[in-house]
PDB file of N, CA and C in Angstrom:
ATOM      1  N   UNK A   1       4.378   8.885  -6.573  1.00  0.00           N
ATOM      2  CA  UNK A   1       3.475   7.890  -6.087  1.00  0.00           C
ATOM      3  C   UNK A   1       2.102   8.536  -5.959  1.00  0.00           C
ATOM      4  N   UNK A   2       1.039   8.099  -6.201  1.00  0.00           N
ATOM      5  CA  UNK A   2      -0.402   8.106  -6.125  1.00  0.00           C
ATOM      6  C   UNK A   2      -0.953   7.002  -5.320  1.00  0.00           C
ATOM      7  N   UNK A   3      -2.007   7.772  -4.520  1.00  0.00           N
ATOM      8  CA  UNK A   3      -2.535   7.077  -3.265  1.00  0.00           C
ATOM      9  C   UNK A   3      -3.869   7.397  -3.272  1.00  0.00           C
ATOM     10  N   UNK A   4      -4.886   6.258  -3.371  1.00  0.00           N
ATOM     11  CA  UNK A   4      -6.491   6.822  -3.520  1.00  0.00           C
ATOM     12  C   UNK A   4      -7.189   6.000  -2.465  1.00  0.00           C
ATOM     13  N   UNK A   5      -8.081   6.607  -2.005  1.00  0.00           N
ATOM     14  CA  UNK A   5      -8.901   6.189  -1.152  1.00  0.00           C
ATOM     15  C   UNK A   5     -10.284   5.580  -1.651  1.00  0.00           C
ATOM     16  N   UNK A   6     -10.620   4.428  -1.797  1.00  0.00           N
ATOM     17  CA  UNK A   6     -12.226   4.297  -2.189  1.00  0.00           C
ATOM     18  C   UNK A   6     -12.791   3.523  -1.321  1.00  0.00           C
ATOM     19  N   UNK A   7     -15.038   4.168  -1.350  1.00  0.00           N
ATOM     20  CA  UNK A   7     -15.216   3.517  -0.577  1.00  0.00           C
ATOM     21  C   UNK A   7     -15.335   1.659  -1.045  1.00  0.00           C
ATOM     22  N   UNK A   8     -15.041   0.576  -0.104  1.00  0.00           N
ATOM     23  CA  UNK A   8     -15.176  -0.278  -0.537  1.00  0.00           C
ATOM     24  C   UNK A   8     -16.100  -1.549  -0.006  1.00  0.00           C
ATOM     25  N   UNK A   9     -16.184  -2.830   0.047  1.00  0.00           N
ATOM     26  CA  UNK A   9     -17.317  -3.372   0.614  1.00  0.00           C
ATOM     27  C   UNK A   9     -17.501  -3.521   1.966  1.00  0.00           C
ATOM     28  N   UNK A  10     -19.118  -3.557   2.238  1.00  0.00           N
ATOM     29  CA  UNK A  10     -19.427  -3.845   3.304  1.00  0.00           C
ATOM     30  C   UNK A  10     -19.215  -2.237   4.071  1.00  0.00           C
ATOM     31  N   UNK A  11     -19.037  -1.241   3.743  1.00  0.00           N
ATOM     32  CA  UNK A  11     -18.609   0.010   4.465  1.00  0.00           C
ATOM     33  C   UNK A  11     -17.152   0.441   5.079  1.00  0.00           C
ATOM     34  N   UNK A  12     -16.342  -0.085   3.844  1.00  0.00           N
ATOM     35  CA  UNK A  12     -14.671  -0.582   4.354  1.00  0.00           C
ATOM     36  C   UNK A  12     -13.867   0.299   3.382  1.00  0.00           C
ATOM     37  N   UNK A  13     -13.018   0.187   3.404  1.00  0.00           N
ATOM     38  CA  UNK A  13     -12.126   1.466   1.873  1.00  0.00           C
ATOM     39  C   UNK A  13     -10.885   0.422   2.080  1.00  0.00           C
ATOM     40  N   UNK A  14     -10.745   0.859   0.631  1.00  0.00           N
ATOM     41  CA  UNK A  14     -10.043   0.406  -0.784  1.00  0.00           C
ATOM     42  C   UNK A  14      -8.906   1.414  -1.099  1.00  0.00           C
ATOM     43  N   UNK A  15      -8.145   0.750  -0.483  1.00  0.00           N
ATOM     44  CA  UNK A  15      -6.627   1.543  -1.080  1.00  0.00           C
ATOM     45  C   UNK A  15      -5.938   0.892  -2.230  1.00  0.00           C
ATOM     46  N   UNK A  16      -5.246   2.061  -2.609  1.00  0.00           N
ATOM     47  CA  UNK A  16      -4.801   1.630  -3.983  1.00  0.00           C
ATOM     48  C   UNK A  16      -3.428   2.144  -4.227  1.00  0.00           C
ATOM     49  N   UNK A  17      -2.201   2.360  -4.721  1.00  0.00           N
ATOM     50  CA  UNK A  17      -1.272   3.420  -4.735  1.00  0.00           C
ATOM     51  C   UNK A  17      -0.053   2.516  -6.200  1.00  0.00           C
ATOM     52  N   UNK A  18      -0.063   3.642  -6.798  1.00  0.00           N
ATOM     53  CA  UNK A  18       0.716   3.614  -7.965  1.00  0.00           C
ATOM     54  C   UNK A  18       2.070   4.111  -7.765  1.00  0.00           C
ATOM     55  N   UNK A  19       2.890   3.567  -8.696  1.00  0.00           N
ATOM     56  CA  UNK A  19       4.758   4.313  -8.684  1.00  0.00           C
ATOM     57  C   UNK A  19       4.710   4.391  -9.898  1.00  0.00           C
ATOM     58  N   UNK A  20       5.349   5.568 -10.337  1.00  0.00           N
ATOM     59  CA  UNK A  20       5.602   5.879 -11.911  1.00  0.00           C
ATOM     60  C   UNK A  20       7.041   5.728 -11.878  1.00  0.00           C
ATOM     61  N   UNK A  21       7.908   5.464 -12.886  1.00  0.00           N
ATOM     62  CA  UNK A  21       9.464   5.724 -12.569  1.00  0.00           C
ATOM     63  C   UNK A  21       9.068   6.272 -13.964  1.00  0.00           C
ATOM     64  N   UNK A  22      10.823   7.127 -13.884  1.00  0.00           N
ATOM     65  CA  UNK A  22      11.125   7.052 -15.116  1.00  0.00           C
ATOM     66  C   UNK A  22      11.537   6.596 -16.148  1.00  0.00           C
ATOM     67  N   UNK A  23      12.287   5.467 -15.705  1.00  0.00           N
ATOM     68  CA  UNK A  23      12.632   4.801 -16.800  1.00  0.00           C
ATOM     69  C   UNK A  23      12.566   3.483 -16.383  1.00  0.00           C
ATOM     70  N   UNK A  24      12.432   2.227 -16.579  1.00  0.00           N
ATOM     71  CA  UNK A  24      12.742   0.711 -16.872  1.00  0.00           C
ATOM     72  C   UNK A  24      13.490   0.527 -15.867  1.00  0.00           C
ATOM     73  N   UNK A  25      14.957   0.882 -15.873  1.00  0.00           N
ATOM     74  CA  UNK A  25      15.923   0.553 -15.016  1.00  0.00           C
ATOM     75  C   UNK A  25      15.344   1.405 -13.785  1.00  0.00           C
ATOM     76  N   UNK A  26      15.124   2.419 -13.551  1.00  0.00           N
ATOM     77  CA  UNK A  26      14.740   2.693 -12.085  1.00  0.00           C
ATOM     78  C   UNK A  26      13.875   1.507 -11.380  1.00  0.00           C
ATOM     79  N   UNK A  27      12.428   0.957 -12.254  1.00  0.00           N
ATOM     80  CA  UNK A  27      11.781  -0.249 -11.795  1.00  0.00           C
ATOM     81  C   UNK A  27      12.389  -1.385 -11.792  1.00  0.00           C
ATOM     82  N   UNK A  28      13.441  -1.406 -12.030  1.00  0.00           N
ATOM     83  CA  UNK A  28      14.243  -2.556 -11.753  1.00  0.00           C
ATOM     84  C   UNK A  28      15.072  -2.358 -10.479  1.00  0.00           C
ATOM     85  N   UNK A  29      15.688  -1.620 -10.370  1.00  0.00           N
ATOM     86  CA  UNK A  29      16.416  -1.462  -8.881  1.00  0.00           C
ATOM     87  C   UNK A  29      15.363  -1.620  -8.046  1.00  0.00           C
ATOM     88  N   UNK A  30      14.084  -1.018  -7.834  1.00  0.00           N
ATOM     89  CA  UNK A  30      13.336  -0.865  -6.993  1.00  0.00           C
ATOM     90  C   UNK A  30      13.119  -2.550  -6.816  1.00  0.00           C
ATOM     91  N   UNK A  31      12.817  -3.637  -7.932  1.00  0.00           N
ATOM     92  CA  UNK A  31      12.347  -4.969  -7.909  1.00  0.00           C
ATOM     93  C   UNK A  31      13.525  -5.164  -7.207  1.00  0.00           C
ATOM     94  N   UNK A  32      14.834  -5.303  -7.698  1.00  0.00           N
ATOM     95  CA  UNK A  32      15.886  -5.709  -7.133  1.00  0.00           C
ATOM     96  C   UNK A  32      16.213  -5.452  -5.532  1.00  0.00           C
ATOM     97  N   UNK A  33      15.465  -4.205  -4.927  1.00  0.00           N
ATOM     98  CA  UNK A  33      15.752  -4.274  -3.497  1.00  0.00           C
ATOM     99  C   UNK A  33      14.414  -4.940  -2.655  1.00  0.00           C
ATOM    100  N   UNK A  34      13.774  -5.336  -3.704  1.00  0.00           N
ATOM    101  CA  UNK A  34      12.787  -6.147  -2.850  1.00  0.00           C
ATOM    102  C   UNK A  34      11.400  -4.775  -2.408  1.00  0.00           C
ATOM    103  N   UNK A  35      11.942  -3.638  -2.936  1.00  0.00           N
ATOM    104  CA  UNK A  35      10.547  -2.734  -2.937  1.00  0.00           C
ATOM    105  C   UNK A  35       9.102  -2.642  -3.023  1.00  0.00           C
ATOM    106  N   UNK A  36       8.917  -3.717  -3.517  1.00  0.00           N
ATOM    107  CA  UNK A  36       7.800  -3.745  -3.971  1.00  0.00           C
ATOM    108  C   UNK A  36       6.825  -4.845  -2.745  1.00  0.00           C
ATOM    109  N   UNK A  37       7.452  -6.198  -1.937  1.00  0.00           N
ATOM    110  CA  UNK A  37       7.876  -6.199  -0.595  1.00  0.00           C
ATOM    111  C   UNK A  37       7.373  -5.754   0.249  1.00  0.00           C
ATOM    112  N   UNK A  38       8.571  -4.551   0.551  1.00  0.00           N
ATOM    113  CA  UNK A  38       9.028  -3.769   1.652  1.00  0.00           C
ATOM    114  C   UNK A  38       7.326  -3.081   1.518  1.00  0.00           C
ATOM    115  N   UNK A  39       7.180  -2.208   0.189  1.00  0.00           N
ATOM    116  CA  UNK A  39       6.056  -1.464   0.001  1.00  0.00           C
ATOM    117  C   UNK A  39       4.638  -1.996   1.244  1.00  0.00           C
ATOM    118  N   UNK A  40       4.629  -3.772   0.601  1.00  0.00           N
ATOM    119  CA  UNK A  40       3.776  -4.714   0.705  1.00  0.00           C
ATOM    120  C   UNK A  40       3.406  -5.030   2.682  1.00  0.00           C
ATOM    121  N   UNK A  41       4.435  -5.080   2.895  1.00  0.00           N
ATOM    122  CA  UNK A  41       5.069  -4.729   4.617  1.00  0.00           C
ATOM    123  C   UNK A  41       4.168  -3.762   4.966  1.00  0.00           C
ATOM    124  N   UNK A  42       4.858  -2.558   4.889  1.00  0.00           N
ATOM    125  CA  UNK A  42       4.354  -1.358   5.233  1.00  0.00           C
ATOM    126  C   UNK A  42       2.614  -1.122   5.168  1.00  0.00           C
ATOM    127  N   UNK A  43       1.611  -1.699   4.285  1.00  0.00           N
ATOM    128  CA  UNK A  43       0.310  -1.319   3.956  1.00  0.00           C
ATOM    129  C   UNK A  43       0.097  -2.413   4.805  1.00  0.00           C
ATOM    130  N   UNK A  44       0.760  -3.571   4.887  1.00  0.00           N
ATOM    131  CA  UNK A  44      -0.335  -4.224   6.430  1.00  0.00           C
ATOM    132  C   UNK A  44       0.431  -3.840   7.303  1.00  0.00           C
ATOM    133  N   UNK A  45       1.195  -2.855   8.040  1.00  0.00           N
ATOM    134  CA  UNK A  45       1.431  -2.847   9.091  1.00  0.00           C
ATOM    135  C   UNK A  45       0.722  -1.451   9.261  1.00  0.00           C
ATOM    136  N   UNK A  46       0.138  -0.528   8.118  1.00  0.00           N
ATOM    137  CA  UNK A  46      -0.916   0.557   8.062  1.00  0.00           C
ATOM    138  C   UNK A  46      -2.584  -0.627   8.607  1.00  0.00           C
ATOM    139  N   UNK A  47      -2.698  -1.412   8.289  1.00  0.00           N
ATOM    140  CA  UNK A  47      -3.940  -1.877   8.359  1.00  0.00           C
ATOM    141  C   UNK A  47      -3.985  -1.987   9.701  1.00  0.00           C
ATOM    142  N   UNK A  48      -2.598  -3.070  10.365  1.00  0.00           N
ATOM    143  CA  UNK A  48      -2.939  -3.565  11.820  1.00  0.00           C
ATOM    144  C   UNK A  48      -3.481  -2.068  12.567  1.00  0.00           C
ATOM    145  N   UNK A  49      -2.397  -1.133  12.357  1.00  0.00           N
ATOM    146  CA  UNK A  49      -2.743  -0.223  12.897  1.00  0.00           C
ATOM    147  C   UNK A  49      -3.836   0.876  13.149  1.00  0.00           C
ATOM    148  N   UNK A  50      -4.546   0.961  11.893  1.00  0.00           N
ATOM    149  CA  UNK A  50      -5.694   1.418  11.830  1.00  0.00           C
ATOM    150  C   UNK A  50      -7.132   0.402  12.208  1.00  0.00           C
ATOM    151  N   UNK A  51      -6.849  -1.111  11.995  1.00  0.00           N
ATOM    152  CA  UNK A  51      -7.308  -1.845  12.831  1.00  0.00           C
ATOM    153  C   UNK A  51      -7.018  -1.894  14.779  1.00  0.00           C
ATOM    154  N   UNK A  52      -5.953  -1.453  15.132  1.00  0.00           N
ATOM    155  CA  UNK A  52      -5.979  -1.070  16.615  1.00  0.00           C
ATOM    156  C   UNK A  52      -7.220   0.004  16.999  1.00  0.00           C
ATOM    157  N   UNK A  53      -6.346   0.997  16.302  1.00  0.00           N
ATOM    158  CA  UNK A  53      -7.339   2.530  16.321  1.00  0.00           C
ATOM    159  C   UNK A  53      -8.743   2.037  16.583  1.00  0.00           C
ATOM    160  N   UNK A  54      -9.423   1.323  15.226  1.00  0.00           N
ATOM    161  CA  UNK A  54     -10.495   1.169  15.573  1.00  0.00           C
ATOM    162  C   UNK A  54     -11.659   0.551  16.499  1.00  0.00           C
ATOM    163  N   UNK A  55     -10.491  -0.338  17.520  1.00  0.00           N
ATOM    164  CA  UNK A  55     -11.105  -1.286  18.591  1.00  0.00           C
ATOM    165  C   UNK A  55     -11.081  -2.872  17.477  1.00  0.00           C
ATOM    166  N   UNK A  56     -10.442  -2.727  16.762  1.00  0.00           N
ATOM    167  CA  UNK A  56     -10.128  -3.982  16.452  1.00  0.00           C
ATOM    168  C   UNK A  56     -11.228  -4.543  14.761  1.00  0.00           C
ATOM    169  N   UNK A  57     -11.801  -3.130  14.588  1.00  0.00           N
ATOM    170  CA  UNK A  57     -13.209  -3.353  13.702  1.00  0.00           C
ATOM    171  C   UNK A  57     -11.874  -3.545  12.316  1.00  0.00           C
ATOM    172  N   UNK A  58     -12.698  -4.372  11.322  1.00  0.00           N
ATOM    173  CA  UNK A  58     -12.001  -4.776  10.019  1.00  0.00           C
ATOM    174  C   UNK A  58     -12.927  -4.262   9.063  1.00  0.00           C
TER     175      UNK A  58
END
């Protein structure tokens, strides 16, 4: 997995993050457990949180 930070608008950053598999069928199990989701979950529950941190700034 690859994870980049950019700056983005208004003075805000831009995340980004890639999965390589190796083969076809690995990206398929991953679709099949709903990974991609779960992934989707996880980066806003990174936001709320770094939105706490910050006093609530977006």
């Amino acid at each position: 997995m690859t994870v980049t930070f950019d700056e983005g608008a208004n003075g805000g950053t831009d995340l980004a993050f890639r999965m390589d598999f190796d083969s076809s069928s690995d990206r398929k199990t991953l679709e099949e457990f709903d990974g991609v989701e779960a992934a989707n979950q996880t980066l806003n529950r990174l936001v709320g949180f770094l939105n706490d941190e910050a006093g609530g700034a977006k």
